[in-house]
PDB file of N, CA and C in Angstrom:
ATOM      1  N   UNK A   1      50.009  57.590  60.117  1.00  0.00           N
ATOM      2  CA  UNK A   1      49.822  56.700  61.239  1.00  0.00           C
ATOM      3  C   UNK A   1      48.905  57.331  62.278  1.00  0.00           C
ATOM      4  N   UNK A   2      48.949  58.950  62.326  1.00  0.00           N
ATOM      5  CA  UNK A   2      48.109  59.409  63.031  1.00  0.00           C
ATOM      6  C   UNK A   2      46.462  59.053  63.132  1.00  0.00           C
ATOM      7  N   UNK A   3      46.332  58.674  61.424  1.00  0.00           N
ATOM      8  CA  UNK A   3      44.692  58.735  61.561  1.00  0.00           C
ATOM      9  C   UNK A   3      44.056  56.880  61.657  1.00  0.00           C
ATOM     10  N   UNK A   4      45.338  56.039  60.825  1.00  0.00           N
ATOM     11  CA  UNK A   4      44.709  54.780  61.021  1.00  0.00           C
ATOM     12  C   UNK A   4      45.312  54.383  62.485  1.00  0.00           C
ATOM     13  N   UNK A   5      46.200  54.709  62.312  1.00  0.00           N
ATOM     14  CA  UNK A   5      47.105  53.854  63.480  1.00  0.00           C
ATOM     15  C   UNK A   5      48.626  53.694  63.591  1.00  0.00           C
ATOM     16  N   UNK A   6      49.411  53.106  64.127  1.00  0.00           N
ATOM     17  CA  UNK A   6      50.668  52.522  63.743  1.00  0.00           C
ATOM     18  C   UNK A   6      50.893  51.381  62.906  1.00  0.00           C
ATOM     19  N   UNK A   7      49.998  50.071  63.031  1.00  0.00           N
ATOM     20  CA  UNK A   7      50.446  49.024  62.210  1.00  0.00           C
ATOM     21  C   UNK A   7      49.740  49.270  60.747  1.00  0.00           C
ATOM     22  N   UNK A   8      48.695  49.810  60.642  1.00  0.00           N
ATOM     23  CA  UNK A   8      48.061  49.991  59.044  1.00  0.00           C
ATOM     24  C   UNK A   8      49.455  51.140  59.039  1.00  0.00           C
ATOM     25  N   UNK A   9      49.512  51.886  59.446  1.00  0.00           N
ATOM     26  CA  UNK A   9      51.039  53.032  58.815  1.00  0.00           C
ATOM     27  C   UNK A   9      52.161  51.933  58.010  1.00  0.00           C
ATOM     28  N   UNK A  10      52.709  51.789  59.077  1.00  0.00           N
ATOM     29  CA  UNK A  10      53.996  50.600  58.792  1.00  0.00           C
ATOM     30  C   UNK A  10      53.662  49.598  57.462  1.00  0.00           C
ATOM     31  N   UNK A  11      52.321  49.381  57.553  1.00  0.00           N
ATOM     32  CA  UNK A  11      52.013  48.254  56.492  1.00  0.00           C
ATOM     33  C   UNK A  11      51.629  49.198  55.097  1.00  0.00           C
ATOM     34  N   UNK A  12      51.664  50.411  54.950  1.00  0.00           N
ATOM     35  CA  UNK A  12      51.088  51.082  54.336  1.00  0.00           C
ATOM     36  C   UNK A  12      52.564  51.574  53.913  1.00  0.00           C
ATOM     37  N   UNK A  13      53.463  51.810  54.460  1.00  0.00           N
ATOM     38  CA  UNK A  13      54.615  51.911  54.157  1.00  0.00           C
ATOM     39  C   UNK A  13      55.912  50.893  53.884  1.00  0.00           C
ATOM     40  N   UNK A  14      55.251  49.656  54.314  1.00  0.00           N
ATOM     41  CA  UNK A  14      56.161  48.638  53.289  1.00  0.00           C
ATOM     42  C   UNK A  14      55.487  48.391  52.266  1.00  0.00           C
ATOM     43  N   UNK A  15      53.979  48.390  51.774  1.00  0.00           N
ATOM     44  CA  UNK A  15      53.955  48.025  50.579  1.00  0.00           C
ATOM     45  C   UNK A  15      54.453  49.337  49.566  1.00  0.00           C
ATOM     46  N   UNK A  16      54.545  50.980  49.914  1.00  0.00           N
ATOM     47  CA  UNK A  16      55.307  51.521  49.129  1.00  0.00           C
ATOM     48  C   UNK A  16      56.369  51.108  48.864  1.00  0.00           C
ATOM     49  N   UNK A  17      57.593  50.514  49.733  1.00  0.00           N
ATOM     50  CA  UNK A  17      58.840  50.016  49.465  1.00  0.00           C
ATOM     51  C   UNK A  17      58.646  49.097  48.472  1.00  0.00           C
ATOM     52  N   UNK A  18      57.381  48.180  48.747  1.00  0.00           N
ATOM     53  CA  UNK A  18      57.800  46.377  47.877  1.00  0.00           C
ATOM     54  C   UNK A  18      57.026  47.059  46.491  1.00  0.00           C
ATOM     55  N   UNK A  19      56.514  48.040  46.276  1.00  0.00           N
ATOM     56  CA  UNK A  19      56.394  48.868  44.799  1.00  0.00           C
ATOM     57  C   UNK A  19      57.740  49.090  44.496  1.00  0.00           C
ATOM     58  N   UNK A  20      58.088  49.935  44.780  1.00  0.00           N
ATOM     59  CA  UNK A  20      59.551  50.290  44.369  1.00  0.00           C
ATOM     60  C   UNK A  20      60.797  49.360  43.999  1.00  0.00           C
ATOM     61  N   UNK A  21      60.577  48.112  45.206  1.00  0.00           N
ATOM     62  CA  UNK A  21      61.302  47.058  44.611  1.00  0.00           C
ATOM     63  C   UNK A  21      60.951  46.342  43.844  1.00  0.00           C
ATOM     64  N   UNK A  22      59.985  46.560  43.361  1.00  0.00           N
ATOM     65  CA  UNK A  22      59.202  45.281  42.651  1.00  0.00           C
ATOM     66  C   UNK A  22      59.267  45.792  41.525  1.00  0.00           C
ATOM     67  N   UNK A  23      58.913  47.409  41.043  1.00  0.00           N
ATOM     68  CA  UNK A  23      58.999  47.804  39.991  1.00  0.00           C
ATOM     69  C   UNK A  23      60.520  48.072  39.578  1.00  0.00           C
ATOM     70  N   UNK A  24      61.800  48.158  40.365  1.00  0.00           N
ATOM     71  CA  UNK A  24      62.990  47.786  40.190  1.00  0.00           C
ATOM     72  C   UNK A  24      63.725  46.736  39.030  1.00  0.00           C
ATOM     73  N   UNK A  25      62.966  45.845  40.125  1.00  0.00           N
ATOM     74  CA  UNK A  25      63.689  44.558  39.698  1.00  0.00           C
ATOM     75  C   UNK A  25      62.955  43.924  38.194  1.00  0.00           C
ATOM     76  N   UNK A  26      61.663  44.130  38.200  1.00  0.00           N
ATOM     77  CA  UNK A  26      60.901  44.121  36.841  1.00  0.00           C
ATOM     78  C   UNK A  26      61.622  44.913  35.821  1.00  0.00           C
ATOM     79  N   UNK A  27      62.147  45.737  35.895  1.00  0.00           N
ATOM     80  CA  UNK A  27      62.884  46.703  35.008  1.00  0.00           C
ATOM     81  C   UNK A  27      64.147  46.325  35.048  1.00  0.00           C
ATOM     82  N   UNK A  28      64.693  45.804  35.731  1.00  0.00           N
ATOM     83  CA  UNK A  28      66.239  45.626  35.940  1.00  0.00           C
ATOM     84  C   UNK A  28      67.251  46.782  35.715  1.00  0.00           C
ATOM     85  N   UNK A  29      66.514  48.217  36.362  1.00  0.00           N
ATOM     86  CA  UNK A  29      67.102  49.063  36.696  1.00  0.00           C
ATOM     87  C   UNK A  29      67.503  49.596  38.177  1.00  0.00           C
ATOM     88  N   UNK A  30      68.764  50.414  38.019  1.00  0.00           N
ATOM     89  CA  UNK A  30      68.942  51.152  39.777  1.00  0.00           C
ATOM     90  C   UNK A  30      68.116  52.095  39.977  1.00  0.00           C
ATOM     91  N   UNK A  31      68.425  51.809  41.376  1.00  0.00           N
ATOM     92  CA  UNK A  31      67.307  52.720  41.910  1.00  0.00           C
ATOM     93  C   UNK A  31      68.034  54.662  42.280  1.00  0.00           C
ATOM     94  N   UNK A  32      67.806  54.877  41.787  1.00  0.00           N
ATOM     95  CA  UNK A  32      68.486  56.804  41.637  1.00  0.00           C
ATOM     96  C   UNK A  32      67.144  57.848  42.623  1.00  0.00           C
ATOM     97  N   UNK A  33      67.940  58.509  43.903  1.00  0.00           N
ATOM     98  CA  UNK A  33      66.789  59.446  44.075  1.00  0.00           C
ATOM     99  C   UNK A  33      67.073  60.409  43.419  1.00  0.00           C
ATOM    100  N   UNK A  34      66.030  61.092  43.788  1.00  0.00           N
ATOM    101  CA  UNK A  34      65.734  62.099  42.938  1.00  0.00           C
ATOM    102  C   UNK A  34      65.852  63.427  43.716  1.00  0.00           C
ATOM    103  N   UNK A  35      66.092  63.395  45.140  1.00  0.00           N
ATOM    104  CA  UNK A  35      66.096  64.097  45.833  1.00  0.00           C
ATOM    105  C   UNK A  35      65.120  64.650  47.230  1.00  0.00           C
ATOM    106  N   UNK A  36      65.390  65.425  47.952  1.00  0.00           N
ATOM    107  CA  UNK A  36      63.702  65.425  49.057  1.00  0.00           C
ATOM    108  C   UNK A  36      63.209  66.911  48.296  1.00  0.00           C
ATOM    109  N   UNK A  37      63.621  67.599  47.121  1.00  0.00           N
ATOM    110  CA  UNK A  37      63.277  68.713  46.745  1.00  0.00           C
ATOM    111  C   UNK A  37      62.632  68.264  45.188  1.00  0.00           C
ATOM    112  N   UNK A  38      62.475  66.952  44.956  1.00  0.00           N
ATOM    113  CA  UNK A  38      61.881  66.943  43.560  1.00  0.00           C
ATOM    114  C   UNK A  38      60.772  67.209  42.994  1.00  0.00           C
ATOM    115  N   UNK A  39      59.679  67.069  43.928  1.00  0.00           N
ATOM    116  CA  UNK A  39      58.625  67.386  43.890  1.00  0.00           C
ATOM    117  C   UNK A  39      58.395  69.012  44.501  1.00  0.00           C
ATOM    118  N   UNK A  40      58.970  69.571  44.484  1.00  0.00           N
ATOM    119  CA  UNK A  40      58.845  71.296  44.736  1.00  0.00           C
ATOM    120  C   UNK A  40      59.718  72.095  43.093  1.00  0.00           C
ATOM    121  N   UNK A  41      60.559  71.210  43.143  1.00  0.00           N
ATOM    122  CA  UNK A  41      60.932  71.235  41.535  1.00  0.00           C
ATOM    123  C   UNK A  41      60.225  71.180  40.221  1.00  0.00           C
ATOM    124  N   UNK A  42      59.319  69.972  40.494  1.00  0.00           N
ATOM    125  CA  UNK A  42      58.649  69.539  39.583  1.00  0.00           C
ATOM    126  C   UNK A  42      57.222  70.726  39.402  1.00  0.00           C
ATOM    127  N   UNK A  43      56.850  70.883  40.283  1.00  0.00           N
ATOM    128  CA  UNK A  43      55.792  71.711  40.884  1.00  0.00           C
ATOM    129  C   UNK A  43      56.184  73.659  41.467  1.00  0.00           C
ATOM    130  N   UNK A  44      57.205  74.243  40.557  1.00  0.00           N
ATOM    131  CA  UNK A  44      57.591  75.467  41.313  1.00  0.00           C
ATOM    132  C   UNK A  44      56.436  76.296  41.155  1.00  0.00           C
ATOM    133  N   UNK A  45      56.289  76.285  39.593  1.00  0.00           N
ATOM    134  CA  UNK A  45      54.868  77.591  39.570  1.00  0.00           C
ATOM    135  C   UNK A  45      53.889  77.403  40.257  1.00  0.00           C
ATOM    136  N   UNK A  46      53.289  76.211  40.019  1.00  0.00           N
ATOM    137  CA  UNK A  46      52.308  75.931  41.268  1.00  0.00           C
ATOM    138  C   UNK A  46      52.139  76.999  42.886  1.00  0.00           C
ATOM    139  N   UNK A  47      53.723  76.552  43.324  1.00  0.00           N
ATOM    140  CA  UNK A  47      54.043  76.758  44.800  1.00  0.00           C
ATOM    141  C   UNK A  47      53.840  78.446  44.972  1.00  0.00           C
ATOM    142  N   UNK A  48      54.734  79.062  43.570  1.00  0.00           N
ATOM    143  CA  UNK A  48      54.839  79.988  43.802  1.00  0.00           C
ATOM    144  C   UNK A  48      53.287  80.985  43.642  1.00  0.00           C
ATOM    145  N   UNK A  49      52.279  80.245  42.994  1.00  0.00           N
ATOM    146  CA  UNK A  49      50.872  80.899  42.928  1.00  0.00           C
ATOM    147  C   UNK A  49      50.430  80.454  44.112  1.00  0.00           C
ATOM    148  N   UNK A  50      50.464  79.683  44.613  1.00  0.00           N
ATOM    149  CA  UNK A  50      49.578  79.222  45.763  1.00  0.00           C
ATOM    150  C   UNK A  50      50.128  80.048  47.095  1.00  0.00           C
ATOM    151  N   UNK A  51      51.362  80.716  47.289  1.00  0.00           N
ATOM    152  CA  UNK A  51      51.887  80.990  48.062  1.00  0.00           C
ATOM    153  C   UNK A  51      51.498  82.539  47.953  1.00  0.00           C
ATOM    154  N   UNK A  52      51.414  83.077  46.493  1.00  0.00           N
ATOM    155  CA  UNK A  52      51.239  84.404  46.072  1.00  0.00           C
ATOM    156  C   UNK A  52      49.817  84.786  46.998  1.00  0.00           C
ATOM    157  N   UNK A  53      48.934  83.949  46.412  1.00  0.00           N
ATOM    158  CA  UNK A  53      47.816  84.273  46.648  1.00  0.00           C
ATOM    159  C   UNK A  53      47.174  84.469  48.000  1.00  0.00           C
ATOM    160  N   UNK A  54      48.103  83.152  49.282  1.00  0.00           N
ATOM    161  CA  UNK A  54      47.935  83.244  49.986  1.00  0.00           C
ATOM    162  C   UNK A  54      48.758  83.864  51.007  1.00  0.00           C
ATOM    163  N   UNK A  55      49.118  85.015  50.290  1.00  0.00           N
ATOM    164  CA  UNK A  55      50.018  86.056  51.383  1.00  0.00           C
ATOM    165  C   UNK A  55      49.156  86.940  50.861  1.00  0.00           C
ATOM    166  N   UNK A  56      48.480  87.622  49.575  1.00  0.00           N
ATOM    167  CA  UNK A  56      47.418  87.902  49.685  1.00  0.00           C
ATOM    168  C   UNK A  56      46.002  88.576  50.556  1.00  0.00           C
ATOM    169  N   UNK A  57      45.655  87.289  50.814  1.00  0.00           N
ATOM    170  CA  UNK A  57      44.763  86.775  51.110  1.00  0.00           C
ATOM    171  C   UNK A  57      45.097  87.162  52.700  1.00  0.00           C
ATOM    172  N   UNK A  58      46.477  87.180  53.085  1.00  0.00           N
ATOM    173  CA  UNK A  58      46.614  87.803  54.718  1.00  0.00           C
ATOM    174  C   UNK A  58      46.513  89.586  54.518  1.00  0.00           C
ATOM    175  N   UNK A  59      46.585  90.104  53.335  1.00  0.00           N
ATOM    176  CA  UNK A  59      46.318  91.364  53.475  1.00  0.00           C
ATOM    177  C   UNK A  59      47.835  91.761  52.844  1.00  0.00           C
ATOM    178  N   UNK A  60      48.346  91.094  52.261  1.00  0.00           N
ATOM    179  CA  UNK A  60      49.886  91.452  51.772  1.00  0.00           C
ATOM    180  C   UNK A  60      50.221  92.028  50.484  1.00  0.00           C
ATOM    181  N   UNK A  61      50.680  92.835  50.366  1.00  0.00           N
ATOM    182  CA  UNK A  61      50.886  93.389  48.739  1.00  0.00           C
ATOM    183  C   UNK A  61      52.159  92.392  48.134  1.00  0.00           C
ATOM    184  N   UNK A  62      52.281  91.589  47.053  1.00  0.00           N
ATOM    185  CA  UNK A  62      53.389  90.880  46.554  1.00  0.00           C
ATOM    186  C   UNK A  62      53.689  91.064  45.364  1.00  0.00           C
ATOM    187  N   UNK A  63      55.368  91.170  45.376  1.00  0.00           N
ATOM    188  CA  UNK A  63      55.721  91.532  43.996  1.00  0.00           C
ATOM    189  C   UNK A  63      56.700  90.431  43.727  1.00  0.00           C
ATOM    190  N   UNK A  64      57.095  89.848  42.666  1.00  0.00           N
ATOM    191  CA  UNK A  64      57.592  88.851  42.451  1.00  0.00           C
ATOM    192  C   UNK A  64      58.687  89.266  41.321  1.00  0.00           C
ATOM    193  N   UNK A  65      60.095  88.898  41.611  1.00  0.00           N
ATOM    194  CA  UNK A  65      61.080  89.066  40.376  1.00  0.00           C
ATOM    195  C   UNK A  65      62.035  87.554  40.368  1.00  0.00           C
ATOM    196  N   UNK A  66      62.163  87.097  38.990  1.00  0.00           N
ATOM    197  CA  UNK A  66      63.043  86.340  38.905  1.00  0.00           C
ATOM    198  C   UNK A  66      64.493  86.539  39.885  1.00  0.00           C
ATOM    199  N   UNK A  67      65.127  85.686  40.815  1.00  0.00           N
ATOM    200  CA  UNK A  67      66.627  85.478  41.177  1.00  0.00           C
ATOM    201  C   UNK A  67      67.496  85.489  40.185  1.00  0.00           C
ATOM    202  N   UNK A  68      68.632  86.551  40.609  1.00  0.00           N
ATOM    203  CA  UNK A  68      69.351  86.765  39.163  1.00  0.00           C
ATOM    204  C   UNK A  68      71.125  85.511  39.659  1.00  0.00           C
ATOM    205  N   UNK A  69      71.101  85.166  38.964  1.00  0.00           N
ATOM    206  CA  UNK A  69      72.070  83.929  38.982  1.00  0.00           C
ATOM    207  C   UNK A  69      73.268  84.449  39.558  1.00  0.00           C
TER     208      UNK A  69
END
């Protein structure tokens, strides 16, 4: 909303909703989240190279070990 505005935002964000419902009800399935962490899930190695590199890149030495359960 910052860059168009408020009403292109809002309108830009109900037609995400009327996707979601629309592709819902076309399916005649529920709707299940998935969480606010799914996409950091989906994407860990990613995060964790991009993050590597850019601690890096501040002058940082990084060593990385698996979390042991």
């Amino acid at each position: 909303m910052r860059r168009r505005g408020r009403k292109r935002g809002l309108v830009a964000v109900a037609h995400s909703l009327l996707l979601v419902v629309y592709h819902l009800l076309q399916r005649g399935s529920e709707y299940r989240d998935l969480g606010r962490d799914f996409l950091d899930r989906m994407r860990a190695d990613h995060l964790v190279r991009y993050h590597m590199k850019r601690l890096q890149q501040l002058g940082l030495t990084v060593n990385v070990a698996p979390a042991t359960a």
